[in-house]
Each structure stands twice: as C-alpha cells, then as structure tokens.
Protein backbone atom coordinates (compact mmCIF):
# COMPACT_ATOMS: atom_id res chain seq x y z
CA UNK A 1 0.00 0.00 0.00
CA UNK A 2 1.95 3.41 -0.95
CA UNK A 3 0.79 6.94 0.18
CA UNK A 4 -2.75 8.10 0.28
CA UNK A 5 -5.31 8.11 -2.86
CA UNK A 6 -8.88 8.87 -2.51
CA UNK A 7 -8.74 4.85 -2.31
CA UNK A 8 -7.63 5.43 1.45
CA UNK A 9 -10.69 7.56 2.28
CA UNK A 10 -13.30 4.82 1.71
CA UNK A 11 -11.11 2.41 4.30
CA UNK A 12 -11.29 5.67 7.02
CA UNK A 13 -14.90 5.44 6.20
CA UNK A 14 -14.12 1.44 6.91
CA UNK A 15 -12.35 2.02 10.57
CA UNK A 16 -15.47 3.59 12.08
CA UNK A 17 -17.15 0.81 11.28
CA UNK A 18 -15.12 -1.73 12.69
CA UNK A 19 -15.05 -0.06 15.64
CA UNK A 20 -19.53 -0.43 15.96
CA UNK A 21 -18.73 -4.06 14.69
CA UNK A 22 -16.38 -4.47 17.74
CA UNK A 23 -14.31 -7.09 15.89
CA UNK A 24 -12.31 -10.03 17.26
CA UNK A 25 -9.19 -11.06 16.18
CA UNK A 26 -9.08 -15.01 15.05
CA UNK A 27 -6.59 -17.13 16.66
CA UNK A 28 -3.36 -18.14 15.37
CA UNK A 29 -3.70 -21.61 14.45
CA UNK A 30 -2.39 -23.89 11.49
CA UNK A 31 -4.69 -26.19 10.97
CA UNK A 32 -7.52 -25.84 8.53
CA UNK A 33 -11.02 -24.16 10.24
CA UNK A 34 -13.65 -26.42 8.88
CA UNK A 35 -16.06 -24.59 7.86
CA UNK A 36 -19.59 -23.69 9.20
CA UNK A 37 -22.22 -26.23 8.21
CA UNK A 38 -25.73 -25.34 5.95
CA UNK A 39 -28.15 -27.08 4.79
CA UNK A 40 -27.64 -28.99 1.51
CA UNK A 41 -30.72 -26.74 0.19
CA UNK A 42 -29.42 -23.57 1.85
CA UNK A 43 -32.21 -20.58 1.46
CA UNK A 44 -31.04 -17.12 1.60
CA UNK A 45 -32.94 -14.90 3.36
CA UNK A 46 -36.01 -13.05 2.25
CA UNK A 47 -35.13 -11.20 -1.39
CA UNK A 48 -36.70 -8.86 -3.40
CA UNK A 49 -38.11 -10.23 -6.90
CA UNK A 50 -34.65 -8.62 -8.43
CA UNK A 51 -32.61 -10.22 -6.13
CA UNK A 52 -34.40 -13.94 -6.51
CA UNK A 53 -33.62 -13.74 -10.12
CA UNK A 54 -30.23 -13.14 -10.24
CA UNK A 55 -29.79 -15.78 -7.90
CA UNK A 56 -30.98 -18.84 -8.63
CA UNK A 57 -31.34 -21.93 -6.48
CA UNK A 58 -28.39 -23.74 -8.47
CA UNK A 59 -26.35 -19.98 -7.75
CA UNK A 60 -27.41 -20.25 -4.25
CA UNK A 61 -25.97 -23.71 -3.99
CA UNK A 62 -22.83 -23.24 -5.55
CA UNK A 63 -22.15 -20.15 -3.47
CA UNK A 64 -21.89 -22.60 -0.07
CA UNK A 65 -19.75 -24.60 -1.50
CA UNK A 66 -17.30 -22.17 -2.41
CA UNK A 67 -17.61 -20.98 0.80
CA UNK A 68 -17.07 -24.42 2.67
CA UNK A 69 -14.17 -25.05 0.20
CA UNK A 70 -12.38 -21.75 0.72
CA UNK A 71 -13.30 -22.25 4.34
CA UNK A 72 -10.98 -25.85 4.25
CA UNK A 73 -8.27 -24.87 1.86
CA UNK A 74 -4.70 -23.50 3.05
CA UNK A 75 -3.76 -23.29 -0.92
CA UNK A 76 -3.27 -19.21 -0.78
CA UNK A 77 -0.83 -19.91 2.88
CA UNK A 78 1.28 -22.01 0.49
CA UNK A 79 1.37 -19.43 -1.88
CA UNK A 80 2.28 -16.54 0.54
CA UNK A 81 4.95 -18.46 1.84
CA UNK A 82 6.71 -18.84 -1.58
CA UNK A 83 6.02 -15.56 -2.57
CA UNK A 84 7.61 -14.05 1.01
CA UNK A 85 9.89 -16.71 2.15
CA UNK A 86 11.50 -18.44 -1.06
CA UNK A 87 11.06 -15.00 -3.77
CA UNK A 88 11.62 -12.60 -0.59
CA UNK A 89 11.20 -8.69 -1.10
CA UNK A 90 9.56 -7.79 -4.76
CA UNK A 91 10.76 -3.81 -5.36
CA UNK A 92 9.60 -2.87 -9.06
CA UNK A 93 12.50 -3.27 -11.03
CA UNK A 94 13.94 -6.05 -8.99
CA UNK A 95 15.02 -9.32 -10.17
CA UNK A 96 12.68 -10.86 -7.10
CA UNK A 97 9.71 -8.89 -8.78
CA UNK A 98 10.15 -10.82 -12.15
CA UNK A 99 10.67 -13.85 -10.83
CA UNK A 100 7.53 -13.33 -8.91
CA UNK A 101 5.63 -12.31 -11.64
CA UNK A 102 6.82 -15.77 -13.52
CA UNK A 103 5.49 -17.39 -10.57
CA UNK A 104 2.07 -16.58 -10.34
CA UNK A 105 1.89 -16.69 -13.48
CA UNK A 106 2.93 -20.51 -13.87
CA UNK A 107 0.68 -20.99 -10.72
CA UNK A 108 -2.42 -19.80 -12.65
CA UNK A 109 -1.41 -21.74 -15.73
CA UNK A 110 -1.48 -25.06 -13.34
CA UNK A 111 -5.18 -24.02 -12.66
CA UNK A 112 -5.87 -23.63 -15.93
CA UNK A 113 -6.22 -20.41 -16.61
CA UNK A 114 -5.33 -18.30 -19.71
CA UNK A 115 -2.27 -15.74 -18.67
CA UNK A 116 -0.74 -13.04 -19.99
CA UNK A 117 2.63 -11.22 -18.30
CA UNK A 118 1.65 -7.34 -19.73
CA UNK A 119 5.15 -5.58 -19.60
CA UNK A 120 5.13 -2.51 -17.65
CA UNK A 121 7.54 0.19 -17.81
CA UNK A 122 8.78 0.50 -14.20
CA UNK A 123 10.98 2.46 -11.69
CA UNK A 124 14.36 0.89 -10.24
CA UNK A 125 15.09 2.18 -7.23
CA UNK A 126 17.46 0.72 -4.98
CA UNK A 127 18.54 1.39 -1.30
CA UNK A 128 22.27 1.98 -0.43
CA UNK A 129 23.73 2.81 2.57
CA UNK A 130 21.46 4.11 5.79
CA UNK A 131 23.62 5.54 8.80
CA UNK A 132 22.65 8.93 11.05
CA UNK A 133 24.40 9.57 14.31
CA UNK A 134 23.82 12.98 16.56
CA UNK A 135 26.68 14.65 16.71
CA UNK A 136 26.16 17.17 18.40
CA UNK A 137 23.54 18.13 21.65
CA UNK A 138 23.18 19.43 24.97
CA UNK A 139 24.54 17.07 27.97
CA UNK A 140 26.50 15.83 25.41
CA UNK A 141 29.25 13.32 26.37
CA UNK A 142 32.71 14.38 25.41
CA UNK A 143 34.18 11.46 22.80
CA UNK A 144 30.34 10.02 21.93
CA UNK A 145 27.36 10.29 19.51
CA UNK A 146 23.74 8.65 19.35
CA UNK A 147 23.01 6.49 16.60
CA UNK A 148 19.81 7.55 14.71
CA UNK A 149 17.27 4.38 13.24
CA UNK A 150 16.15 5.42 9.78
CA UNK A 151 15.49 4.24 6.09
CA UNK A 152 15.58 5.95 2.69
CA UNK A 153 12.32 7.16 1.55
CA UNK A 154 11.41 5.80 -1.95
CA UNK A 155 12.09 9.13 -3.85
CA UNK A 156 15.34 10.04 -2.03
CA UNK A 157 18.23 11.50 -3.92
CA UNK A 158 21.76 10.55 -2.52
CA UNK A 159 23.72 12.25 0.11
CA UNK A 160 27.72 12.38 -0.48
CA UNK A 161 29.35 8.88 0.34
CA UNK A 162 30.83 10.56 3.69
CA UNK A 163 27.62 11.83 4.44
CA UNK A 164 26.59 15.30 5.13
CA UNK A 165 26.65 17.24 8.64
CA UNK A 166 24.07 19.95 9.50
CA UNK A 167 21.87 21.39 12.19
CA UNK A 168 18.43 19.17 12.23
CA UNK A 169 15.28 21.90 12.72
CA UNK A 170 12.51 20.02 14.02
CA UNK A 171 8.60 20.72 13.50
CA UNK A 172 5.42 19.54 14.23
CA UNK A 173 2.99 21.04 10.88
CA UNK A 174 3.61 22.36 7.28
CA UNK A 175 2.45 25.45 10.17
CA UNK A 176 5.18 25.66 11.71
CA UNK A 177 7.72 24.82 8.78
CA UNK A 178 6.27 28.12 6.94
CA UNK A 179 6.39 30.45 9.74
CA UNK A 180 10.16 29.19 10.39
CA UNK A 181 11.08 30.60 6.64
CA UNK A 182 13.98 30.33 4.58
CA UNK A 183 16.51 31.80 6.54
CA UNK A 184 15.72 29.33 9.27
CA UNK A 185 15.83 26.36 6.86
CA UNK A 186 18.08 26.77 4.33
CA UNK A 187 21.47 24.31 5.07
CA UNK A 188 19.49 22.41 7.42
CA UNK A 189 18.02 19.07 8.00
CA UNK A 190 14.32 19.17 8.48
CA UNK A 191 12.52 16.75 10.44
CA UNK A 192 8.82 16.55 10.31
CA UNK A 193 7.75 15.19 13.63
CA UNK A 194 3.97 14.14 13.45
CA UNK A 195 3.01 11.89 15.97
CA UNK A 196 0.97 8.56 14.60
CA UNK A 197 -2.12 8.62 16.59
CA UNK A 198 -2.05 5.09 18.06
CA UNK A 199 -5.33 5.82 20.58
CA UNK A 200 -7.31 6.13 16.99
CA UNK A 201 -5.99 2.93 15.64
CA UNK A 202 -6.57 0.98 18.87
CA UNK A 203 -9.96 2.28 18.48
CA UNK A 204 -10.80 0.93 14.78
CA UNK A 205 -9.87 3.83 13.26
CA UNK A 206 -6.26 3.18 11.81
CA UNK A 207 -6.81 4.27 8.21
CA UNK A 208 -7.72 7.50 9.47
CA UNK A 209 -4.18 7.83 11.97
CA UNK A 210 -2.50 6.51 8.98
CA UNK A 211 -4.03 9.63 6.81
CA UNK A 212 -3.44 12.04 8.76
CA UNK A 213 0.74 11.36 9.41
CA UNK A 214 1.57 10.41 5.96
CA UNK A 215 0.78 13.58 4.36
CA UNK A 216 4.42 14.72 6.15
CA UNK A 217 5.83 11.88 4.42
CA UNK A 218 4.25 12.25 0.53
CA UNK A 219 4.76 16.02 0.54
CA UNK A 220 7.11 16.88 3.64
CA UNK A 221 10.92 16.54 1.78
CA UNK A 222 9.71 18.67 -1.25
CA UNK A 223 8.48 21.65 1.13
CA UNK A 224 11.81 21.44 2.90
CA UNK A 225 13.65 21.37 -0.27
CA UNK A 226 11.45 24.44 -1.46
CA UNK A 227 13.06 26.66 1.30
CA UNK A 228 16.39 24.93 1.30
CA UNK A 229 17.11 22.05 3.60
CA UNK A 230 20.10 20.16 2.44
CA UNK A 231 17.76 16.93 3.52
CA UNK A 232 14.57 16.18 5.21
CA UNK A 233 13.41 13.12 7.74
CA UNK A 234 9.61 12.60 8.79
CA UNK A 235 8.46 10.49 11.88
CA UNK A 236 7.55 7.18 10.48
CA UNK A 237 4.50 6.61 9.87
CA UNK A 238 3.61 3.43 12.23
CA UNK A 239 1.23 2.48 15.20
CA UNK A 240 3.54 0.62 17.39
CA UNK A 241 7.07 1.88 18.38
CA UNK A 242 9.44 -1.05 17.77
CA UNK A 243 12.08 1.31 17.16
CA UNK A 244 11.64 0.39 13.41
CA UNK A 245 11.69 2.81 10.68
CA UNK A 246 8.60 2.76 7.90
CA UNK A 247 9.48 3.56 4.16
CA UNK A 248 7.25 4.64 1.62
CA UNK A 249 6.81 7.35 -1.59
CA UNK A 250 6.84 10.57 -1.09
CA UNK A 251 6.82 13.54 -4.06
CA UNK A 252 10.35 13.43 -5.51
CA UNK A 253 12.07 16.70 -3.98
CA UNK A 254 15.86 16.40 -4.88
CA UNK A 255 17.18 16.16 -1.42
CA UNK A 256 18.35 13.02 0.71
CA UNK A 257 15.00 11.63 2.79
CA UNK A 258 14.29 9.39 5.25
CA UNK A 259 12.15 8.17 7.75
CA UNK A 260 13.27 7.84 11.41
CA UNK A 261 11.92 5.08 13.53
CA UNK A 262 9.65 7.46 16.25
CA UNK A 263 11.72 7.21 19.39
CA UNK A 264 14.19 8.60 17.64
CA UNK A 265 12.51 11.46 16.54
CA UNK A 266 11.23 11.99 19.71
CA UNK A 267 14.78 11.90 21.12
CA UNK A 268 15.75 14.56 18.83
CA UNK A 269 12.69 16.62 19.27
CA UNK A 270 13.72 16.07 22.95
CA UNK A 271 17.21 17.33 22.64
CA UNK A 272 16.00 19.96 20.24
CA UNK A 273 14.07 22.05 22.84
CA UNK A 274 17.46 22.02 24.73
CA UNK A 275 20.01 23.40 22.13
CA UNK A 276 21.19 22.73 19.24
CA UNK A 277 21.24 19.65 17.43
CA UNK A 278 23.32 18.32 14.78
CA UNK A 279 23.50 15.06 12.71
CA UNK A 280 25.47 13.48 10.36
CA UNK A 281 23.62 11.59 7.84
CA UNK A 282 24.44 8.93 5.06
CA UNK A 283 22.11 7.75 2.78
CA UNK A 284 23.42 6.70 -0.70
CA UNK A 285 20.27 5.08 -2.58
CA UNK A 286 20.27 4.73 -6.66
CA UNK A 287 17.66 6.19 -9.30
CA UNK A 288 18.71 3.46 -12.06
CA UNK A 289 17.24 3.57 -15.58
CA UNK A 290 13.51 2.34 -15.80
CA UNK A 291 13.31 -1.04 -16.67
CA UNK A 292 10.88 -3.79 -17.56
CA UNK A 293 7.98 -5.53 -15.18
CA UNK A 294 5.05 -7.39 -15.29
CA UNK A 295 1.22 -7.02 -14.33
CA UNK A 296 -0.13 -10.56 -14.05
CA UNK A 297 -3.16 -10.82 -15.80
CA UNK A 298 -5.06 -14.53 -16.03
CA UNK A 299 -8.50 -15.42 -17.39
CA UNK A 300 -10.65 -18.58 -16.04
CA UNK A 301 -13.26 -18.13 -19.18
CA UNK A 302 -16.65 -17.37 -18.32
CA UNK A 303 -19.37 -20.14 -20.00
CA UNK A 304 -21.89 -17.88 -21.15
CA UNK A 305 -20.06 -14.21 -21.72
CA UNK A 306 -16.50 -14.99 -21.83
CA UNK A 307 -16.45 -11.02 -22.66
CA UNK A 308 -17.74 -10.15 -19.73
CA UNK A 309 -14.65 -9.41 -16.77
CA UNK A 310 -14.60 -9.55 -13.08
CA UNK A 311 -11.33 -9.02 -11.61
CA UNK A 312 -10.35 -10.38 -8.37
CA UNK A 313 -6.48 -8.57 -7.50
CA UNK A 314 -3.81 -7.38 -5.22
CA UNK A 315 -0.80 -6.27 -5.76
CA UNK A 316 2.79 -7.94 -6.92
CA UNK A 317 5.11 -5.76 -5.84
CA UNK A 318 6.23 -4.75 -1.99
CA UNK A 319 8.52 -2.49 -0.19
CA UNK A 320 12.14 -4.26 0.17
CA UNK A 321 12.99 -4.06 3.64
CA UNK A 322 10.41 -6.74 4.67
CA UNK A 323 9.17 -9.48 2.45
CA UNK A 324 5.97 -8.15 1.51
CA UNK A 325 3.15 -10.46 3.17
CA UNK A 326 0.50 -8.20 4.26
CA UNK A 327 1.61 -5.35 1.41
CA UNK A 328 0.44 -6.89 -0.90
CA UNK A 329 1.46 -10.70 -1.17
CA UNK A 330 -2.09 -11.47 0.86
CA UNK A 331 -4.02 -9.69 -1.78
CA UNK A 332 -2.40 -11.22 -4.27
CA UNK A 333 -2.68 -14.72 -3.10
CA UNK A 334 -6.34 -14.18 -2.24
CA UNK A 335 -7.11 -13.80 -5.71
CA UNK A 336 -5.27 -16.72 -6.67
CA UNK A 337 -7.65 -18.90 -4.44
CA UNK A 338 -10.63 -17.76 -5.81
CA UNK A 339 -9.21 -19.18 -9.38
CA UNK A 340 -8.32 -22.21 -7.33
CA UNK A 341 -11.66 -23.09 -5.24
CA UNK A 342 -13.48 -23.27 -8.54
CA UNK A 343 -10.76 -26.00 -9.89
CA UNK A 344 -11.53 -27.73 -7.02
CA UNK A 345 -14.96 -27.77 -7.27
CA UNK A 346 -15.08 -28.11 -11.16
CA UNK A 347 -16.96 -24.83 -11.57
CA UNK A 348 -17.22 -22.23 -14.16
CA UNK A 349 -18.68 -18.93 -14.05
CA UNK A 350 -20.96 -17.36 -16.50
CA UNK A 351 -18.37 -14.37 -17.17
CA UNK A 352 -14.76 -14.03 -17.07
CA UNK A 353 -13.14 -14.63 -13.65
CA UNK A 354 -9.77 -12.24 -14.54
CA UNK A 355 -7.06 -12.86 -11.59
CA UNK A 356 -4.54 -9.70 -11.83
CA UNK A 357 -1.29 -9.66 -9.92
CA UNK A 358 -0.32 -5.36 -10.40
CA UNK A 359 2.66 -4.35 -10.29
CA UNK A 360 4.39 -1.16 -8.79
CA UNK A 361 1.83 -0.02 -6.92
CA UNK A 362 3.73 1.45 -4.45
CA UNK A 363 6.53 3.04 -6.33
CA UNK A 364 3.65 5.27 -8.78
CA UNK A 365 1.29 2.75 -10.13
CA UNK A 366 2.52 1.93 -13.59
CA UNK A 367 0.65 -1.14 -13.93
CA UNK A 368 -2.04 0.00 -13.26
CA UNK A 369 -1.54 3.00 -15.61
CA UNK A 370 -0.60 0.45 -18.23
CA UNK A 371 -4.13 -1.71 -17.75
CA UNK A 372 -6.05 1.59 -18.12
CA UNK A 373 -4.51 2.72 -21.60
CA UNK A 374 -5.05 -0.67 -22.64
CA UNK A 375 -8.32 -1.06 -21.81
CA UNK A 376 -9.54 2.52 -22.15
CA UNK A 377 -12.91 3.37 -20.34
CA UNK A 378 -13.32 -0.73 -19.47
CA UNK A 379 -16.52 -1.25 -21.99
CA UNK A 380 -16.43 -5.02 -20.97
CA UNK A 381 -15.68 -4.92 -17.44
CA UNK A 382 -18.48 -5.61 -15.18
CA UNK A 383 -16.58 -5.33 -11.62
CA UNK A 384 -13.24 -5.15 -10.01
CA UNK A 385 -12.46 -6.38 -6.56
CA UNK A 386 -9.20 -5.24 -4.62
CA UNK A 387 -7.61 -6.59 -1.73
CA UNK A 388 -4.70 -4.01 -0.44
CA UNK A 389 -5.46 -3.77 3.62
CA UNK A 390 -3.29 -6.69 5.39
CA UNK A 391 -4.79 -10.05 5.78
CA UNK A 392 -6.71 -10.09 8.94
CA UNK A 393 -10.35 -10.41 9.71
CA UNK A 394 -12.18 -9.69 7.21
CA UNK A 395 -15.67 -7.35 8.10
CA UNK A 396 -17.35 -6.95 4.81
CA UNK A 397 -16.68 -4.78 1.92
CA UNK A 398 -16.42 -0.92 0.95
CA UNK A 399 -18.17 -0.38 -2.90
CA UNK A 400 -18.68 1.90 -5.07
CA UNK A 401 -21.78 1.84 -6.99
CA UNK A 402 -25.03 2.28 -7.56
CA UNK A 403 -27.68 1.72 -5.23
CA UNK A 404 -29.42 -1.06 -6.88
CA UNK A 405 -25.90 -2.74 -7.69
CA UNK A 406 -25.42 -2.21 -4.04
CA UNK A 407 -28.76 -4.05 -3.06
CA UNK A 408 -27.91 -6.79 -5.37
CA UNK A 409 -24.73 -7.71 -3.99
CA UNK A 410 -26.85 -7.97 -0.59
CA UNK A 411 -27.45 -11.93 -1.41
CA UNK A 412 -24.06 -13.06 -1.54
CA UNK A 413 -23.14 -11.18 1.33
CA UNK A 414 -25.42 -13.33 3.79
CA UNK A 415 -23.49 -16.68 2.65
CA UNK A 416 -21.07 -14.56 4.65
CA UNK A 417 -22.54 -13.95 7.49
CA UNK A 418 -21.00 -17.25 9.31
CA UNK A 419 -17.54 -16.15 8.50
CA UNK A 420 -18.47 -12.38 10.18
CA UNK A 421 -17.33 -10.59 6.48
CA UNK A 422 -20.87 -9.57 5.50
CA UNK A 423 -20.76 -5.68 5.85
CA UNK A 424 -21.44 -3.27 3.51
CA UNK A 425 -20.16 0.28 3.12
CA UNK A 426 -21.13 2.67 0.58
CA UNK A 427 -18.20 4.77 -0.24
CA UNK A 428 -17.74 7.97 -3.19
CA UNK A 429 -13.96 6.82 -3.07
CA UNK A 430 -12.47 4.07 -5.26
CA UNK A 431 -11.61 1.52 -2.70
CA UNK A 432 -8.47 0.51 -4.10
CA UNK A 433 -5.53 2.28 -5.70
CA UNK A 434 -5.00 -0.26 -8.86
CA UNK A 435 -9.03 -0.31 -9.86
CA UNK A 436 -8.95 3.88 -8.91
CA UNK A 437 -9.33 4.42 -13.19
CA UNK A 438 -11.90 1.33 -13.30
CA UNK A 439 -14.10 3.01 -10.45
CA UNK A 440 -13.94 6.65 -11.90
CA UNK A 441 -14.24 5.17 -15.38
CA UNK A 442 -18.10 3.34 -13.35
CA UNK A 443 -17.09 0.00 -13.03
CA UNK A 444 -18.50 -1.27 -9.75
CA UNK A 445 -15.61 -1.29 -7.48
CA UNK A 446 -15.42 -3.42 -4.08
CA UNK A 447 -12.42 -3.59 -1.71
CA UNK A 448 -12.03 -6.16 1.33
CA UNK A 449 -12.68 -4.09 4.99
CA UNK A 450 -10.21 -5.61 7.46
CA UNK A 451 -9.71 -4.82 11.02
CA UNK A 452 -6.50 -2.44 10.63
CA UNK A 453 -5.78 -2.13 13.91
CA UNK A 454 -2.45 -3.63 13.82
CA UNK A 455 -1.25 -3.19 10.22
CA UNK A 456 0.60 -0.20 10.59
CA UNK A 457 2.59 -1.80 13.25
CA UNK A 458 4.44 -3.20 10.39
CA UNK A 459 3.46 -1.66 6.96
CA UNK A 460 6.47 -0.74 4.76
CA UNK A 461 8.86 -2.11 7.50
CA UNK A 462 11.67 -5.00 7.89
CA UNK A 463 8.89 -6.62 9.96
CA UNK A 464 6.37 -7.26 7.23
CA UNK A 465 7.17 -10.75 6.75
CA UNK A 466 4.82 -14.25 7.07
CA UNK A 467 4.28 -14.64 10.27
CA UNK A 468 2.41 -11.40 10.66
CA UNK A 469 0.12 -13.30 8.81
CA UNK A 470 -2.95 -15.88 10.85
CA UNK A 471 -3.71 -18.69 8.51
CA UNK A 472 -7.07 -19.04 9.34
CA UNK A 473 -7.58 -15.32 8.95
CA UNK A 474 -6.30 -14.96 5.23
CA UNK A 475 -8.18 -18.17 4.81
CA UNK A 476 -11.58 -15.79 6.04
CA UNK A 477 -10.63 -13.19 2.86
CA UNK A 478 -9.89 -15.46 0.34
CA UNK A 479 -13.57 -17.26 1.31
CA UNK A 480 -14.86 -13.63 1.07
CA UNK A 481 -13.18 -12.44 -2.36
CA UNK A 482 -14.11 -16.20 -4.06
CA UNK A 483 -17.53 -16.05 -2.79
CA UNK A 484 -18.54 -12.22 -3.60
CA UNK A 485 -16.51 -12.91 -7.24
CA UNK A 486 -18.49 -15.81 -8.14
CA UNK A 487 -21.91 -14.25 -7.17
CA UNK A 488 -20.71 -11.08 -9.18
CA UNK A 489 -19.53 -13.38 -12.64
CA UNK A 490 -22.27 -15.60 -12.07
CA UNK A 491 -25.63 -13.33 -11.81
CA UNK A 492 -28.05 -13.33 -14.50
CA UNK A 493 -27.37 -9.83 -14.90
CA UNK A 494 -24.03 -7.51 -14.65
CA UNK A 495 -24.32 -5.32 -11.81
CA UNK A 496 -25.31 -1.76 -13.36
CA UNK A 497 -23.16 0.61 -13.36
C-alpha cells in the first residue's frame, strides 16, 4: 500500500465501522477451520423479486460450496509463503519482482487459466547505505554520539558517500515549517515530527491515523527542499514503536529523505528544545534507468459471456525491507484462491473470472496506468475487486456503486454472514488504488474491509514478513473475495453501473 489516494478515504470510512462491529481477532492456528455447516438446500434470506432472479437456487448452492471449500483450503498460505519466504522482497525493477511475476503466473497456468505477463515500464530504485548519528547536543558526552534508526524514503536523492553534517530543525505542521522561513531552513536538515495517533488505531480507526501522518511523508521533503534544507526526515508513519523505521513514496524533492523510527525522533525533538542539534547523515540510494515488469493478468473463461470481466487482484510488488506479506502478497494470493476453489470444485462462471497480480503499486502505479490505456474506459468490465489492507479479519466490503448494484450484492453477502465478512459500506472513493481508473471510469468497485488495527505496526517495514500473517484469517478473505466474485460473474445480470 503506498501513500494516500482517494482509495484510502473509503477504508477511514471502513475504521469507524469496525469499531460499531467491535471485531475479534481469530486465533493463530495452522490447521484448517472447517467450515460452518448449511443445509444442503441452503435458502437465503427473504429477497426482493430482483434479487431472486439473479440468484438462482443452483447460484445459491454453488455459493456454499465455495464458501465451505475456501473455508478448508490453506492453498493461498502455500502461496504466501513462496512468494515471502522463497522470492523474498519484490521492489519494481527487482530481479525478485520478475521472478515473482513468472510465478504466479505458472501458478495460474497449473489451474488452468489463460495468462498473460503485460510488460510494464517500471521504476528501479534501490537502497544503499542508511547511517545517522547525533553529533552534536546538549549534555553531550565528550568522545560520543547517538546512533539515529532510519530508512531511505522511496524518492530520495543521494547524500555524499561521507555523508553530510548539518543542524536538524525540528517541526510539528507544514504550520510551523512556513512560519520558520527560509533563513531558518536553508542548510538544514528538516525533520517533520507528526506523531501517529495510536489511541485512533486501537480504536478501529487506523486508516484514518494513517491519513493524517503520511501527508508529512508524501509532501514533507519537497516543502523542505522548497526553502532549502540540504535533507529532510519525517516520523515514520507506524502504530507501534518497535524502534523500526517505515518507508514509503513521497513527491520526488531532490534532497536526501528518510524516515526515522519514532523514538528517535522523539529523542531529537527532545534534545531539540534544549540546544542545538546536529547530525550526520548517510544515505546513498540509486535512481537506475527504468526497466521492464510485469502485471499478471489470467482469465478462467466465463461459459456464457466470456467477454464479460470480473477481476479479483492485489498487488505484486512490496517495499524491500520486509518481504511483503500483508503489502500486498495477501491480496495477491487471495485472488489466486478464488481461481483455485473453482478448480476444485469443477466450476465455471458465466463471465470471465480475470485474476490480476499489479505491479508497482507502491513506487507510482505503472501497472495499473498500463491496464487503463489498454483497456480505455473498461466497456467489458463488469466489476473489479481489490484486496490491499493486510490479511486479517475480514468485516465486509467498501463499494462503489449504484444503489441497486449495491442491493444486489446484498445476497451473496449473507453466505457470509458465518464467516463475520458480511458488511457493507457505501463509499464515493475508489476503494483501491490499482481499480482507482476502473471506479472513476463506473465500473463497480469493491475492496475487502479488514480490522486495521495492527497493520501499521508493520506496513512498509523489515517486519512485514509471514508470520504477521494468521492462517485461518487470510483463509476468512480469500472465502470472502471467491464467494462475492463468483456471485458477481455468475448473476443473471451484470451489476449496473
């Protein structure tokens, strides 16, 4: 997940929600959940006369067994783990990206589904050295610095290779920055130190915490460098203080930038309103030329209107100082067991189940920028589901639609009552950053609502790796993206847009 998009609106709208549905966090366990029993002849309940005839008793049917399969399966686990464990960290650009790509893509193939790896024109960025010591402070000990936690920012240029050494101004708003001026600025280090507001998160409402810091991180280094700083540093943005630094994009400004882990910056926000501060810093990451990737893009033919598209995605790429698990690998892998329920179960849906695997989102979208101009205003597609929020409990789904696609989704959300994902939340926002041009363009666009209330503990950190990750849990989305997919690619009618 990279910085904010109007995407990240409609999952604020999400947190208040999960705070009302007071959610409970599955435990970690291994072992398949088998799934909640029905009745052979399941009946939904009450529907209108529009509803009953796009879902048809043999719809109805096939919907709980998805569900029970999903339920039993640990196919998209396996799949993580390759993905994070064997592949590792998937930067655009990398080598670990392509080979990722080629992964999923002879995954899919096994299923028997139609791929295609779309080449994407993408950014190669790579970190370099990361070292920042205090140099110089009040109650300073004679013969000794502090070592400073930190991590390039995505669009940071490089500092000398013996670093540089300046004063570090520290402020708490774009405010404050402003009033300070040039002459305050100019030859410094800026850091920006916005506090994450963990009370929200704990509350439900992490999306919204997470909204409010990273502005400082997107647009903080190119106001600095506006008014001179020789380099810039934001708080990172995280909910937990592991004394672990959180990259991410941020608007390319021309100066060195990083993220410091937030004791850190409190420390020198600390020392700050003592005296004078001063830091050497070191950070020596590469622009290299733009190079070649790969969106993942594989069709399970529909039976009656193989024109007809419903994508289930996530997204390839990840952040390269974890291994990418809940951003995105989970979203990814999600999709991949909705394509692989139906092979077990020997079904086909009316329209074109399309499994996409983007890449870059996080560097500046690319893929996704690629899929658009290929498939200009999306004439044949009738809905796109994303998956870019972690993989923990699911509580329903954000959409953006129309009111009466809205009440015919209703339906398939009560065959998810059982596994406590059958919310619904309107939203004006496309709920996911790689289907943004597919929701503005009408497509009906749904995203997964998870609780968030620990993802930005490790979001674009070393610590987003597999075991952040509850089996049973991403089993719980993967039954809720295969279920509401089928019921969208199998309806008598598209959803209108």
């Amino acid at each position: 997940m990279t910085k904010p998009n109007t995407g990240l609106n409609a999952l604020i709208v999400f947190c208040l929600l999960a705070t009302l549905l007071n959610a409970q966090s599955s435990t970690t366990q291994n072992q398949p959940q088998k799934a909640p029993s029905r009745p052979s002849h399941y009946s939904a309940p009450q529907m209108s006369a529009a509803q009953r005839e796009n879902y048809p008793p043999e719809l109805l049917e096939q919907l709980t067994a998805i569900r029970t399969a999903a339920m039993s399966d640990d196919y998209a686990y396996r799949q993580l783990a390759h993905l994070t464990e064997n592949i590792g960290p998937r930067p655009a650009g990398s080598a670990q990206a392509k080979a990722a790509a080629e992964y999923v893509g002879d995954e899919l193939r096994k299923l028997g589904l139609d791929v295609q790896l779309e080449e994407v024109k993408v950014p190669h960025w790579v970190r370099g050295a990361e070292t920042a010591e205090l140099v110089e402070y009040a109650g300073q000990v004679p013969g000794t610095t502090q070592r400073i936690a930190l991590t390039a920012l995505g669009s940071s240029t490089a500092t000398p290779v013996e670093g540089i050494t300046a004063d570090v101004v520290v402020v708490n708003s774009f405010d404050e920055l402003t009033a300070l001026g040039r002459e305050q600025v100019a030859g410094k280090i800026v850091l920006f130190n916005e506090i994450f507001d963990k009370r929200k998160a704990e509350g439900g409402m992490a999306f919204a915490s997470y909204g409010e810091a990273v502005a400082y991180r997107g647009s903080g280094p190119k106001a600095a460098a506006d008014l001179g700083a020789v380099a810039a540093l934001v708080r990172s943005v995280g909910s937990a203080d592991f004394r672990l630094p959180h990259t991410g994009a941020s608007t390319p400004a021309g100066i060195p930038a990083g993220a410091v882990a937030a004791e850190d910056a409190q420390l020198i926000a600390d020392l700050a309103a003592q005296g004078k501060v001063r830091m050497r810093l070191t950070l020596t990451p590469q622009k290299l030329p733009d190079t070649t990737g790969y969106n993942v893009i594989a069709d399970l033919k529909g039976s009656e209107h193989p024109e007809q598209l419903v994508i289930v995605s996530g997204h390839l790429d990840s952040w390269d100082l974890g291994t990418g698990a809940i951003d995105d690998g989970a979203g990814v892998v999600m999709a991949m067991e909705a394509a692989e329920v139906l092979r077990m179960l020997h079904l086909r849906p009316k329209r074109t189940l399309r499994v996409i695997a983007w890449m870059d989102e996080e560097r500046g979208g690319s893929g996704s920028q690629q899929y658009t101009a290929d498939h200009k205003d999306f004439p044949n597609h009738v809905a796109a589901i994303e998956s870019d929020a972690g993989a923990a409990h699911p509580l329903g789904f954000d959409a953006r639609m129309s009111e009466k696609a809205l009440e015919l989704l209703q339906p398939a959300l009560d065959f998810l009552q059982s596994v406590g994902a059958n919310a619904l939340m309107p939203t004006n926002y496309p709920p996911g950053a790689d289907i943004t041009a597919m929701s503005e363009a009408g497509v009906p666009a749904i995203g997964i609502l998870q609780d968030g209330r620990t993802y930005f503990h490790y979001h674009h950190s070393a610590a987003d790796t597999l075991d952040k990750v509850v089996p049973s849990e991403l089993r719980e989305n993967a039954t809720a993206m295969a279920v509401m997919a089928y019921a969208l690619a199998s309806m008598k009618e598209p959803l209108p847009r």
